[in-house]
Protein backbone atom coordinates (compact mmCIF):
# COMPACT_ATOMS: atom_id res chain seq x y z
CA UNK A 1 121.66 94.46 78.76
CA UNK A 2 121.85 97.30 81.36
CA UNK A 3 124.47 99.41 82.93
CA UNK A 4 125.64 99.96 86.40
CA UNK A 5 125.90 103.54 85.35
CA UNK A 6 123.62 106.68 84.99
CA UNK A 7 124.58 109.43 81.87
CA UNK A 8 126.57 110.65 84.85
CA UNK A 9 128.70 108.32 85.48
CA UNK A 10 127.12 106.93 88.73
CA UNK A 11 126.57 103.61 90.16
CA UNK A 12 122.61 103.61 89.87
CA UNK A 13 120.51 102.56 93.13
CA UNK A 14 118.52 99.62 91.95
CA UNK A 15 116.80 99.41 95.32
CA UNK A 16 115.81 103.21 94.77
CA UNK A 17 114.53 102.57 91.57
CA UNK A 18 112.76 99.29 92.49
CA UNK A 19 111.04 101.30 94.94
CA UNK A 20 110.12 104.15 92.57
CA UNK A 21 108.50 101.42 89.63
CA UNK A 22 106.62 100.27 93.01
CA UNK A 23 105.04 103.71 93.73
CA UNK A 24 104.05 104.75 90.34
CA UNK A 25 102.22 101.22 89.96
CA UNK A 26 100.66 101.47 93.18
CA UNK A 27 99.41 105.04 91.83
CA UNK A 28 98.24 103.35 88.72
CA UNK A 29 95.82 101.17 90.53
CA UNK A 30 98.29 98.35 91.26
CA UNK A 31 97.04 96.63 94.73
CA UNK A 32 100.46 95.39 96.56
CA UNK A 33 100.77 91.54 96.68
CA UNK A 34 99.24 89.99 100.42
CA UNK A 35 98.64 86.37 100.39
CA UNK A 36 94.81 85.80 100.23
CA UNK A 37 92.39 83.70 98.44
CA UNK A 38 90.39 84.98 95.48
CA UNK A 39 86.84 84.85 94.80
CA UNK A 40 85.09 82.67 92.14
CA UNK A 41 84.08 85.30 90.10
CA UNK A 42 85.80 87.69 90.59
CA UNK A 43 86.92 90.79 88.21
CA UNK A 44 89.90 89.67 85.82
CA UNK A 45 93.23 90.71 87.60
CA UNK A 46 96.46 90.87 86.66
CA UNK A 47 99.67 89.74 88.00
CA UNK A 48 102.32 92.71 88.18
CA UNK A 49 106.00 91.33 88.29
CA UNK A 50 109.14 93.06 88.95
CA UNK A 51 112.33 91.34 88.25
CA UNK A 52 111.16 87.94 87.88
CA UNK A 53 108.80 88.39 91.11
CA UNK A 54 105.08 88.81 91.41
CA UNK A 55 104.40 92.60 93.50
CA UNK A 56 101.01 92.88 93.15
CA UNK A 57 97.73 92.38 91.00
CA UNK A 58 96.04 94.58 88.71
CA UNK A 59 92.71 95.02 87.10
CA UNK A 60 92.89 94.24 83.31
CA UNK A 61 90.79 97.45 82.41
CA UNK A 62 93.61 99.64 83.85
CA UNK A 63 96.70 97.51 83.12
CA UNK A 64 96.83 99.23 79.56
CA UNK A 65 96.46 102.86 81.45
CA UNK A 66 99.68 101.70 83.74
CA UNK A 67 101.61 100.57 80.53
CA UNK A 68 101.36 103.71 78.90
CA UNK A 69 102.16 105.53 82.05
CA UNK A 70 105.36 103.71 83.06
CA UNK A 71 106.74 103.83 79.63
CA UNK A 72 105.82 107.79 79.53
CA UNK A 73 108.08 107.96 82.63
CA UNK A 74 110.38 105.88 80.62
CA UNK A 75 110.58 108.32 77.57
CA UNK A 76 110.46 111.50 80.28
CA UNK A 77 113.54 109.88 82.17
CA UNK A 78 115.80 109.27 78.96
CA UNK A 79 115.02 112.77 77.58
CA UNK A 80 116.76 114.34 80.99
């Protein structure tokens, strides 16, 4: 269940905050989705979906990292 609403009273910009979740993944070592083949072998990666969509892939070493990071953003965004 979400709202349409910020604490404000607002309509919130789900594009804008799309766009936001995309930029601090990105800075968490997410590499943005391109269609390409994968190697045999290669390091364990991640699939990153937004919204029911795949947006990117992750290594599994730092996918705990990004976790931690989006829901301290989380915590830091509720508090305001």
């Amino acid at each position: 269940i979400t709202s349409y609403f910020d604490a404000q009273g607002n309509i919130k910009d789900f594009s804008k905050i799309r766009m936001s979740i995309l930029s601090a993944l990105i800075c968490c070592g997410m590499t943005p989705r391109l269609p390409r083949f994968e190697k045999a072998g290669a390091r364990r990666l991640l699939n990153v979906l937004l919204d029911g969509c795949v947006i990117g892939i992750i290594d599994a070493d730092k996918a705990t990292e990004a976790v931690a990071y989006l829901r301290n953003l989380k915590m830091l965004a509720n508090s305001m």
